[in-house]
C-alpha atoms as a PDB file:
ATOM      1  CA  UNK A   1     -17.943   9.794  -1.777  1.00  0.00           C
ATOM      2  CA  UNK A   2     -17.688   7.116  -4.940  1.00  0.00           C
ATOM      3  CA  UNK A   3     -15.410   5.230  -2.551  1.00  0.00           C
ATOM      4  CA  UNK A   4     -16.898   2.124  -1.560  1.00  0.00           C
ATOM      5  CA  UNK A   5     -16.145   2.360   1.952  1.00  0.00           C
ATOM      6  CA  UNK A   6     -16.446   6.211   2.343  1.00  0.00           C
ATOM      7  CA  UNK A   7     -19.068   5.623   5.365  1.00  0.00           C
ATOM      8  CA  UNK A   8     -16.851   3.556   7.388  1.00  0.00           C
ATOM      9  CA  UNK A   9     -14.102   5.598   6.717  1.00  0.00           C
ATOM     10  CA  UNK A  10     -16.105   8.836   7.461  1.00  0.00           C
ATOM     11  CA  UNK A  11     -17.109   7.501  10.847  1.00  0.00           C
ATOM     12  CA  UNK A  12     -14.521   6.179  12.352  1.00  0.00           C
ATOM     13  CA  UNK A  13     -12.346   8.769  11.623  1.00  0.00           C
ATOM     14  CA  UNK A  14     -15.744  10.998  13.582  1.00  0.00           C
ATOM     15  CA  UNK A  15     -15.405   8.909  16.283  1.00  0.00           C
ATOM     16  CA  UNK A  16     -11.177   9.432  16.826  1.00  0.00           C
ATOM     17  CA  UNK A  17     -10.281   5.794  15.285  1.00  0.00           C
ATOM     18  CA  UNK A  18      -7.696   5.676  12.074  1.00  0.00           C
ATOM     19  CA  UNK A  19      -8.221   2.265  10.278  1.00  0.00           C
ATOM     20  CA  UNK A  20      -5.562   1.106   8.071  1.00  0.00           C
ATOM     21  CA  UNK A  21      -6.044   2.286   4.885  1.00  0.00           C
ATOM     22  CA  UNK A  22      -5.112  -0.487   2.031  1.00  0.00           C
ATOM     23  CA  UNK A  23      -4.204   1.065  -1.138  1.00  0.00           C
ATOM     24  CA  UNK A  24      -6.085   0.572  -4.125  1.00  0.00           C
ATOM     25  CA  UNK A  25      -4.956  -1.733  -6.811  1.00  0.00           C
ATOM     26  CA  UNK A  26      -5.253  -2.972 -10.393  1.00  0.00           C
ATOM     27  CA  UNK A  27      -3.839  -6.346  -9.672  1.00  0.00           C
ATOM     28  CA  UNK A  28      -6.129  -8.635 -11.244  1.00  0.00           C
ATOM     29  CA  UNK A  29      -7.548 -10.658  -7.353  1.00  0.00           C
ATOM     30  CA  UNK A  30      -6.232 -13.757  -7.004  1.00  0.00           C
ATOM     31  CA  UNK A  31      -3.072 -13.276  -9.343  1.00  0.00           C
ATOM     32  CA  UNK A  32       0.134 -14.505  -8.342  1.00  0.00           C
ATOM     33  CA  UNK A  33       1.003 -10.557  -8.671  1.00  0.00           C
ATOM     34  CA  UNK A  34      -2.080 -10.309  -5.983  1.00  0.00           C
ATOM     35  CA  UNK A  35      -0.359 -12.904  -4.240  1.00  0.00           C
ATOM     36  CA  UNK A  36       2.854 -11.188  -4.573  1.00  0.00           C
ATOM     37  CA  UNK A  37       1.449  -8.103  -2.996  1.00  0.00           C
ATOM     38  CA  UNK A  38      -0.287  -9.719  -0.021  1.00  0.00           C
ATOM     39  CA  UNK A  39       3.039 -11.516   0.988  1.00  0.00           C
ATOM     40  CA  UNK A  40       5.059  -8.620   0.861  1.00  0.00           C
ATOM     41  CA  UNK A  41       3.097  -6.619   3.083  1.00  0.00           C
ATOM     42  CA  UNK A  42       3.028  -9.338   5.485  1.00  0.00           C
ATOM     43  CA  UNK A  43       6.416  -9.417   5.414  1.00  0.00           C
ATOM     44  CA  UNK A  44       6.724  -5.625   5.861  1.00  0.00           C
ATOM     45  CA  UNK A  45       4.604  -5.833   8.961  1.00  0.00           C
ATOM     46  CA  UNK A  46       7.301  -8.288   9.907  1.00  0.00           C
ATOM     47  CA  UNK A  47      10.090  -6.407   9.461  1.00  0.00           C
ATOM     48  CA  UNK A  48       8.534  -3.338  11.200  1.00  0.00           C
ATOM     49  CA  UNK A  49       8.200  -5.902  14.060  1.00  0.00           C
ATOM     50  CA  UNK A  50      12.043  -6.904  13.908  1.00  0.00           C
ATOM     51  CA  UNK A  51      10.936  -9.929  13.450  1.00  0.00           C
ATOM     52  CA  UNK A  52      13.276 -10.318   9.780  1.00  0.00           C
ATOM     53  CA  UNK A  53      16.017  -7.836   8.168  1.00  0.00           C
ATOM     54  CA  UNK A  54      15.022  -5.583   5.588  1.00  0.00           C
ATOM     55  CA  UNK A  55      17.493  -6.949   3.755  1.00  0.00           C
ATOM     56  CA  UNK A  56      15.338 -10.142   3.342  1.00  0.00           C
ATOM     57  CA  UNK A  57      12.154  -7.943   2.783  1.00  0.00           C
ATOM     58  CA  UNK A  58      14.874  -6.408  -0.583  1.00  0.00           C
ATOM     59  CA  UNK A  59      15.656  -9.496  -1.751  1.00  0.00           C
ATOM     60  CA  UNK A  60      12.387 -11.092  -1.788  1.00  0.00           C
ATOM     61  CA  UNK A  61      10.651  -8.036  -3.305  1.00  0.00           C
ATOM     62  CA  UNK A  62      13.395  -8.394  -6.109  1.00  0.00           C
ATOM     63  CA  UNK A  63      12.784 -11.946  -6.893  1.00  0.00           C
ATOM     64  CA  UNK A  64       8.943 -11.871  -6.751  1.00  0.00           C
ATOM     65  CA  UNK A  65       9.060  -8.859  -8.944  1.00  0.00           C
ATOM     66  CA  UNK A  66      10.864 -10.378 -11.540  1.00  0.00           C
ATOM     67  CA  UNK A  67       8.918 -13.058 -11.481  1.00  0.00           C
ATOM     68  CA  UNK A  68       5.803 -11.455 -12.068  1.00  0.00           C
ATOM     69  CA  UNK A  69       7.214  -8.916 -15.165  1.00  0.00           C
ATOM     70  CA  UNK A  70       8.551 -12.424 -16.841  1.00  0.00           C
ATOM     71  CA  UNK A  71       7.116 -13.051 -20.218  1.00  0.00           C
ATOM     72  CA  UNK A  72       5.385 -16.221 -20.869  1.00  0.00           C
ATOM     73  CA  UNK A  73       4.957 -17.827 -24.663  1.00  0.00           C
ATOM     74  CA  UNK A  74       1.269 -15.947 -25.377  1.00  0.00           C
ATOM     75  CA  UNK A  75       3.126 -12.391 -24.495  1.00  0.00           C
ATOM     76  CA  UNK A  76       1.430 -11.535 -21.093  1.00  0.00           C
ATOM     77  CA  UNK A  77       3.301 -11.499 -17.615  1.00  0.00           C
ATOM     78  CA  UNK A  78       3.800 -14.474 -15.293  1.00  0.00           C
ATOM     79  CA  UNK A  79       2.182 -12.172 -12.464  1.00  0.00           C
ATOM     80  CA  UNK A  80      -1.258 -11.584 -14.098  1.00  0.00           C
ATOM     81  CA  UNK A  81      -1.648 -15.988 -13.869  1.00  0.00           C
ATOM     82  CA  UNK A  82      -4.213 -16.531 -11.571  1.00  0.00           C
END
């Protein structure tokens, strides 16, 4: 019930409808790791849609990840930037 969209979630799922659940996060909002995040699950739905090749959706992932665990001069991650 600490959920802060337990009633919606209650509800809907009364009433027969499944939203899409996003998964909770500790991605700092607005991040570039946030930003990260966002893209690839847009282009997951994409790929889903065979609209790209997983292949891309691999590569991409890779790159962005690395991105976001490099270490700048002050010690913390490139990702956490907002």
């Amino acid at each position: 019930m600490d959920h802060p969209k337990f009633s919606e979630l209650y509800w809907s799922r009364r009433a027969g409808i499944e939203l899409k659940h996003e998964p909770e996060t500790t991605t700092v909002r607005q991040s570039i790791q946030w930003l990260r995040d966002k893209y690839l699950q847009h282009l997951e739905r994409i790929v889903e849609a065979r609209q790209a090749s997983a292949a891309t959706l691999r590569q991409r992932k890779s790159l962005l990840t690395r991105l976001c665990q490099h270490k700048i001069d002050d010690g913390d991650e490139y990702g956490e930037r907002a």
